[in-house]
N, C-alpha and C. Protein backbone atom coordinates (compact mmCIF):
# COMPACT_ATOMS: atom_id res chain seq x y z
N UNK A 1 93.69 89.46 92.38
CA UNK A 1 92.27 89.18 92.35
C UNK A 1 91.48 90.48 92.30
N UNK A 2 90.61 90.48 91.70
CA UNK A 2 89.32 91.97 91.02
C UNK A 2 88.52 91.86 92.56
N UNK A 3 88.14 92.81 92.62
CA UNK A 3 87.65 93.24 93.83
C UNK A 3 85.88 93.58 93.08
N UNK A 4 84.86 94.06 93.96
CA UNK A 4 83.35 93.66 93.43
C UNK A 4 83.82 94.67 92.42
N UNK A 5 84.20 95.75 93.10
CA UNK A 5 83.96 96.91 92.35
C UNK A 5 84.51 97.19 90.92
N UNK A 6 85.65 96.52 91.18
CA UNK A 6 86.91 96.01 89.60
C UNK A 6 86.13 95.07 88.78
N UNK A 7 85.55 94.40 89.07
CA UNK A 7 84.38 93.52 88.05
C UNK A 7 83.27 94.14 87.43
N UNK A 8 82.81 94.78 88.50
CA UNK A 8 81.04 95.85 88.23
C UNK A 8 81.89 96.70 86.61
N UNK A 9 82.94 97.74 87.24
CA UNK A 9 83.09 98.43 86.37
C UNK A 9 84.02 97.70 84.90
N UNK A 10 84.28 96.79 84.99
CA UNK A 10 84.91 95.59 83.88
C UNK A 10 83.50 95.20 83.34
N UNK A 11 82.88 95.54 83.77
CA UNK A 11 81.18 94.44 83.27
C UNK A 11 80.34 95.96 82.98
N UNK A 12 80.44 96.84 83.45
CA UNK A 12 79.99 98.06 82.48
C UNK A 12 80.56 98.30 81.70
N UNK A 13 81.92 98.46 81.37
CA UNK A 13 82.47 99.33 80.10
C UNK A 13 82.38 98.33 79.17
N UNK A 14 82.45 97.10 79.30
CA UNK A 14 82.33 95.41 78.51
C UNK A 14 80.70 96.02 77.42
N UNK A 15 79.83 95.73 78.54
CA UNK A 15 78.57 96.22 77.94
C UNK A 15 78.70 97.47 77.21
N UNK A 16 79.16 98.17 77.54
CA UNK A 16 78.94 99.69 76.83
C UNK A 16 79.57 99.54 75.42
N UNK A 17 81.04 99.02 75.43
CA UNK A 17 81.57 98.78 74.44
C UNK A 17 80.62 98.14 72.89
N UNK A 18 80.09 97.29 73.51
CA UNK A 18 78.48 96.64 72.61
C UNK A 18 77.82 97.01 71.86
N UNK A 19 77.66 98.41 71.98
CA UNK A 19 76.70 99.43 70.96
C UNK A 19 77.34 99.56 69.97
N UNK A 20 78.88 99.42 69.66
CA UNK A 20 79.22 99.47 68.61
C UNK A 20 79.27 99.00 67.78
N UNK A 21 79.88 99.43 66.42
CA UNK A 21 79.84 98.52 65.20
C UNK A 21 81.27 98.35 64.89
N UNK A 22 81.48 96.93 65.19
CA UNK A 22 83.32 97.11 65.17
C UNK A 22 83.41 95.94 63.63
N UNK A 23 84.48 96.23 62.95
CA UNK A 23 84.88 95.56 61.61
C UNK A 23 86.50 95.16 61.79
N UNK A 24 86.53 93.82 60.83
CA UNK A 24 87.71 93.99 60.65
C UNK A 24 88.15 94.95 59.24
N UNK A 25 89.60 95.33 60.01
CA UNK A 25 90.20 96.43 58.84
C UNK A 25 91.72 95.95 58.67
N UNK A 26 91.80 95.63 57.33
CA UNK A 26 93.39 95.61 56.72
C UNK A 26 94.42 96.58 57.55
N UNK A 27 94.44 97.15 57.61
CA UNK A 27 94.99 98.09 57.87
C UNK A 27 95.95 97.62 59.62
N UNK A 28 94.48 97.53 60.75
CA UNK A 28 94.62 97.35 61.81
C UNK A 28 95.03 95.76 61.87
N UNK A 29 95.04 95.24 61.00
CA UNK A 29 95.64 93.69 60.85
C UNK A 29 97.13 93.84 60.98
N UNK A 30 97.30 94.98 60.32
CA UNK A 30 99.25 95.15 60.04
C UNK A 30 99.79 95.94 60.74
N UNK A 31 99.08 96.84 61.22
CA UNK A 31 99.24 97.52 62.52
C UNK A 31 99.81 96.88 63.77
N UNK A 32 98.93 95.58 64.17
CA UNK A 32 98.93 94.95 65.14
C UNK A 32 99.94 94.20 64.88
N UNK A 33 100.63 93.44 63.53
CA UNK A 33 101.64 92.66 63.53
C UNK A 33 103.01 93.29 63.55
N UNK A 34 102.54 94.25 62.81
CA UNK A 34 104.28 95.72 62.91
C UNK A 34 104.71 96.07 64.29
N UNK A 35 103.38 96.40 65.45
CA UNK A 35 103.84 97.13 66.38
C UNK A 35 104.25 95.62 68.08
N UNK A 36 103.48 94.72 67.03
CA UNK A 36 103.94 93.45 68.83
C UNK A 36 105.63 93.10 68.02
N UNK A 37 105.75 92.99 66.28
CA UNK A 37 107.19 92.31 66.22
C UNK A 37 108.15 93.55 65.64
N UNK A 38 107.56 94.57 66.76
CA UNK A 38 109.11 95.87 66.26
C UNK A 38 109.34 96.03 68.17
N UNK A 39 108.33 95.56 69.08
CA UNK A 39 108.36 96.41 70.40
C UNK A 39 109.07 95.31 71.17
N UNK A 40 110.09 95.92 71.71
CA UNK A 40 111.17 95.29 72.53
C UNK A 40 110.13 94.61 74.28
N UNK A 41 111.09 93.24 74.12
CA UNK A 41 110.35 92.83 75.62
C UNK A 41 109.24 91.92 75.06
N UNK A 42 108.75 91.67 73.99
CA UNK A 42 108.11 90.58 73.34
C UNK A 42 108.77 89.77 72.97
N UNK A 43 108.64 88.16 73.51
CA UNK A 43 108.86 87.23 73.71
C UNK A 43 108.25 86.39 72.82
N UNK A 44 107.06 86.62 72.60
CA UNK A 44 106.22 86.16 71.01
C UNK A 44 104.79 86.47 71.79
N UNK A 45 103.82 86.98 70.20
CA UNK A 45 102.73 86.98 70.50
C UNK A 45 101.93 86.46 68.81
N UNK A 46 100.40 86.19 69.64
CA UNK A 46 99.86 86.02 68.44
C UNK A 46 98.79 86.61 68.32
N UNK A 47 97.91 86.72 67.10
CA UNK A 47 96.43 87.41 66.62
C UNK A 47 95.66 86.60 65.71
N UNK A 48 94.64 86.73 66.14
CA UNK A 48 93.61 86.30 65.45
C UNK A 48 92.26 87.26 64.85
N UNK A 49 90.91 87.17 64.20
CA UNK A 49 90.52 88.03 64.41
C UNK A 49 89.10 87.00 64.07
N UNK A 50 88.04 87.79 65.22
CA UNK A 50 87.19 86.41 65.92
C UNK A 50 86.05 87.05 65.02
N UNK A 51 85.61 85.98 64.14
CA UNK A 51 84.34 86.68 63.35
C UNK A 51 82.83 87.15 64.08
N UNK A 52 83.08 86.00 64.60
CA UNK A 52 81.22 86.42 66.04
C UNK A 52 81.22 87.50 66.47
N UNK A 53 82.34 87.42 67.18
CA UNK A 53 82.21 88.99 68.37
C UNK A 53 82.89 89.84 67.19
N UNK A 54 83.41 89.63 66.25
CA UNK A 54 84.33 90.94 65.34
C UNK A 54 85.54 91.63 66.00
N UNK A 55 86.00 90.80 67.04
CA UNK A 55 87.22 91.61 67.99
C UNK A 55 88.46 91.16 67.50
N UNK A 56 89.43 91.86 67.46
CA UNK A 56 90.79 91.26 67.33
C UNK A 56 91.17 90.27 69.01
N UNK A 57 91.79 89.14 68.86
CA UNK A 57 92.43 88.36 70.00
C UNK A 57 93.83 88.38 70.25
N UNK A 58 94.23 89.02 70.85
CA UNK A 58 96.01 89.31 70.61
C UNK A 58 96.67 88.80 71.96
N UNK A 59 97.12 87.88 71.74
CA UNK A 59 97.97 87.29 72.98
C UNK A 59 99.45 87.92 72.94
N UNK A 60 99.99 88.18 74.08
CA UNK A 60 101.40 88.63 73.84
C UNK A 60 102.39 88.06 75.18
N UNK A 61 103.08 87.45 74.76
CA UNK A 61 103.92 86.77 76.40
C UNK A 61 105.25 87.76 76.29
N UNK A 62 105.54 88.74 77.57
CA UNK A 62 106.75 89.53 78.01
C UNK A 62 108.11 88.56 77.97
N UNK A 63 108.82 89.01 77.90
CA UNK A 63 110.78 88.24 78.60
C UNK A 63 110.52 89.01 79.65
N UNK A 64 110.37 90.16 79.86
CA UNK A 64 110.65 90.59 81.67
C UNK A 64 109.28 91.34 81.86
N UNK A 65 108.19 90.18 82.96
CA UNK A 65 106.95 90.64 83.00
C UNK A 65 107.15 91.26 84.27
N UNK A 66 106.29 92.23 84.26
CA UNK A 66 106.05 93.54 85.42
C UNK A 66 104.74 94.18 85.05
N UNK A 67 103.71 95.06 85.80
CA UNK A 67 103.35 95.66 85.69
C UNK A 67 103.35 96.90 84.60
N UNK A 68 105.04 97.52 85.34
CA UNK A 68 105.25 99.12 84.69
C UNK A 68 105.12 98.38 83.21
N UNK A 69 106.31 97.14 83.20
CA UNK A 69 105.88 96.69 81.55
C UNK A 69 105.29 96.38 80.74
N UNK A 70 104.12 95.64 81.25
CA UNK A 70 102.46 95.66 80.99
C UNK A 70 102.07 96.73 80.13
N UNK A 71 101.85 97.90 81.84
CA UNK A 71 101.28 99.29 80.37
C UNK A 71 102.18 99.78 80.01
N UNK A 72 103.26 99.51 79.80
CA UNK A 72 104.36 100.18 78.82
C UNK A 72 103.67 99.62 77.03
N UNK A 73 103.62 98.33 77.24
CA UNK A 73 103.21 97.79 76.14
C UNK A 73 101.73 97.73 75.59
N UNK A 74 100.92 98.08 76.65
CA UNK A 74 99.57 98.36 76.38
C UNK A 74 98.93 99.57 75.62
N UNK A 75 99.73 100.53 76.70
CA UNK A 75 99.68 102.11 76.57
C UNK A 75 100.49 102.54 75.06
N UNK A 76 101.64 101.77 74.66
CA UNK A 76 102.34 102.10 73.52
C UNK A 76 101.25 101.47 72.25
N UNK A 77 100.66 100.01 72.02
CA UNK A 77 100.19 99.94 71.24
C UNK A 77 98.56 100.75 71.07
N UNK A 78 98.27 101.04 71.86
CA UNK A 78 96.56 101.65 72.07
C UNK A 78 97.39 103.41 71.56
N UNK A 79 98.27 103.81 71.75
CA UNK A 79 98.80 105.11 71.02
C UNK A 79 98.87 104.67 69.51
N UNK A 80 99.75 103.58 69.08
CA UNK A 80 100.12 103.73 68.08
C UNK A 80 98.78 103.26 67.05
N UNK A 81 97.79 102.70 67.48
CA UNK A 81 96.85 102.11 66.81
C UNK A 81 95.71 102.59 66.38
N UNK A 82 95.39 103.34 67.73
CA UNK A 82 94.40 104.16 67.99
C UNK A 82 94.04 104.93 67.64
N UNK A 83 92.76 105.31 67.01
CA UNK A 83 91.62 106.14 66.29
C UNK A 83 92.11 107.28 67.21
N UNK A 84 91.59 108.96 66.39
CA UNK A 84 92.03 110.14 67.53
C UNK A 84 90.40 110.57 68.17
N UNK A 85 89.85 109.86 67.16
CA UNK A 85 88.22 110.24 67.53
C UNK A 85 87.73 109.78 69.28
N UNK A 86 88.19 108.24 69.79
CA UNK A 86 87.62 108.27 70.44
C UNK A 86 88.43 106.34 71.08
N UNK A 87 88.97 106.29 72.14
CA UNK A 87 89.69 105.57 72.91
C UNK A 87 89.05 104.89 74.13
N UNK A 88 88.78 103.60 74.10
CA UNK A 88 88.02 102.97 75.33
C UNK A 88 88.78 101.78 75.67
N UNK A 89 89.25 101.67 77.55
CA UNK A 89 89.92 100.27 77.80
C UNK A 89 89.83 100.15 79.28
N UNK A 90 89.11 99.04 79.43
CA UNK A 90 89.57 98.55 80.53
C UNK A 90 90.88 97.15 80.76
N UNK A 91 91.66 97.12 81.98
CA UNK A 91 92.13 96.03 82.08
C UNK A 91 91.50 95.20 83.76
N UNK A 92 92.00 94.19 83.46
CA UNK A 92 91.75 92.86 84.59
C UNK A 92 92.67 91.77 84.61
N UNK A 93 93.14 91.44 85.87
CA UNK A 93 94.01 90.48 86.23
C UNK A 93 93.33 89.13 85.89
N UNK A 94 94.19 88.43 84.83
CA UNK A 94 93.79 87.33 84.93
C UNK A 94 94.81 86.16 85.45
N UNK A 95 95.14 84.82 85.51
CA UNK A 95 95.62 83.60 86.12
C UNK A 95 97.12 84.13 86.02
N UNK A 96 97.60 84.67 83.98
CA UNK A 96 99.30 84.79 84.64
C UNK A 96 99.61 86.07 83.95
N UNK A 97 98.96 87.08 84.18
CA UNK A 97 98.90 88.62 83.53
C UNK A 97 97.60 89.48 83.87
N UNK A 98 97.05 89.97 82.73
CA UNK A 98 96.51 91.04 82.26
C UNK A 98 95.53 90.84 81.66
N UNK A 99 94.18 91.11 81.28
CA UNK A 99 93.35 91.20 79.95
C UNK A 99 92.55 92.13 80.04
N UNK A 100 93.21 93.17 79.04
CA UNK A 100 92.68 94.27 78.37
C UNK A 100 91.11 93.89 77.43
N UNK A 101 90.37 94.80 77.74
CA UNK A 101 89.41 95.27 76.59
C UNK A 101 89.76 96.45 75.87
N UNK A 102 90.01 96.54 74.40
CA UNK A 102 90.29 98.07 74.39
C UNK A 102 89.71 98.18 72.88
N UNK A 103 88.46 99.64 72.46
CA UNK A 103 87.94 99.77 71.45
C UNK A 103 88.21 101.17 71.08
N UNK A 104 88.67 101.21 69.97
CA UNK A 104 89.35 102.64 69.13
C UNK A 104 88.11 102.78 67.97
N UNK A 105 87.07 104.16 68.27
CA UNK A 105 86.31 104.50 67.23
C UNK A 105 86.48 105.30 66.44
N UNK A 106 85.88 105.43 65.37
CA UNK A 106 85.88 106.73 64.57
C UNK A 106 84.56 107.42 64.21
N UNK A 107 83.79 108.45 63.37
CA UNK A 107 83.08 108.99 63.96
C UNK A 107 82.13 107.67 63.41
N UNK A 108 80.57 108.06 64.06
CA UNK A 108 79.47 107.44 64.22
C UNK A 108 79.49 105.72 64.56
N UNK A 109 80.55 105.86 65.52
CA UNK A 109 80.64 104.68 66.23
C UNK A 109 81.15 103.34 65.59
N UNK A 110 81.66 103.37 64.41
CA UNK A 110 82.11 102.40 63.52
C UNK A 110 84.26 102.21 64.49
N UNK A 111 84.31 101.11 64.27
CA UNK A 111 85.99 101.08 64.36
C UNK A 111 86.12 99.63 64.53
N UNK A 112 87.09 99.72 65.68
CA UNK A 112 87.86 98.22 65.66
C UNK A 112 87.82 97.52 67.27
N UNK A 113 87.91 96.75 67.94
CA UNK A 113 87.92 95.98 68.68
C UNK A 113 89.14 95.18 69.32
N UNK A 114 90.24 95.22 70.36
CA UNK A 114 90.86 94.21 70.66
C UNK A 114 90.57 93.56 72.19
N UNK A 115 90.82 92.28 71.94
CA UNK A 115 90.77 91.11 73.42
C UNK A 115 92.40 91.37 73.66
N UNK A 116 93.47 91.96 74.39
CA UNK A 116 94.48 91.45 74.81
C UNK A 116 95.05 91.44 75.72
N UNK A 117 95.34 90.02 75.97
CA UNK A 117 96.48 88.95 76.88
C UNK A 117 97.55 89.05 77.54
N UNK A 118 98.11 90.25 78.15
CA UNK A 118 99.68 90.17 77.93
C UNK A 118 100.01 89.16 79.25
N UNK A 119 101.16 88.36 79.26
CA UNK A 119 101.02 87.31 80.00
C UNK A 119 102.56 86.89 80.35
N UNK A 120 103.10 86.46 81.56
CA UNK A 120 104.64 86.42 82.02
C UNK A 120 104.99 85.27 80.98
């Protein structure tokens, strides 16, 4: 369970994230499908990409859920995906995992957007 303070700052970086101008990109479409069905410890996941908000939705369910394995798999795809310009993420416990916010820019604030799930 998020504590006040784990919410406040989940509900600032949420907002902050906002100013941007996020798109979908080919690119980060195949990105996201190469790196959940090459990375060991995925059990199956899926993506979508949400036209309103413009965010990618990436659900991913572990075979052996843990923490360390969490950001093993968080931390590996936000490397492999990720703009060098400029890296933003929070996470939060939700009902049976994790949910990441995480936005990769490039310059003048343009990039990409993901919602993800990782979940036992």
């Amino acid at each position: 369970m998020e504590t006040r303070s784990e919410q406040f700052l989940h509900a600032q970086i949420e907002e902050f994230t906002k100013q941007f101008a996020y798109q979908h990109i080919d690119g980060v479409s195949i990105e996201i499908q190469d790196f959940f069905s090459l990375t060991k410890n995925i059990k199956k996941f899926t993506w979508t990409f949400d036209q309103q908000s413009k965010h990618y939705k990436i659900t991913v369910q572990l075979e052996e859920f843990s923490l360390v394995n969490v950001n093993k798999v968080f931390l590996g795809f936000a490397h492999f995906i990720g703009y060098k310009e400029a890296d933003l993420y929070v996470r939060k416990p939700i009902e049976h995992g994790y949910h990441y916010l995480f936005a990769s820019l490039k310059q003048k604030g343009l990039g990409f957007c993901c919602e993800i799930d990782i979940i036992a």
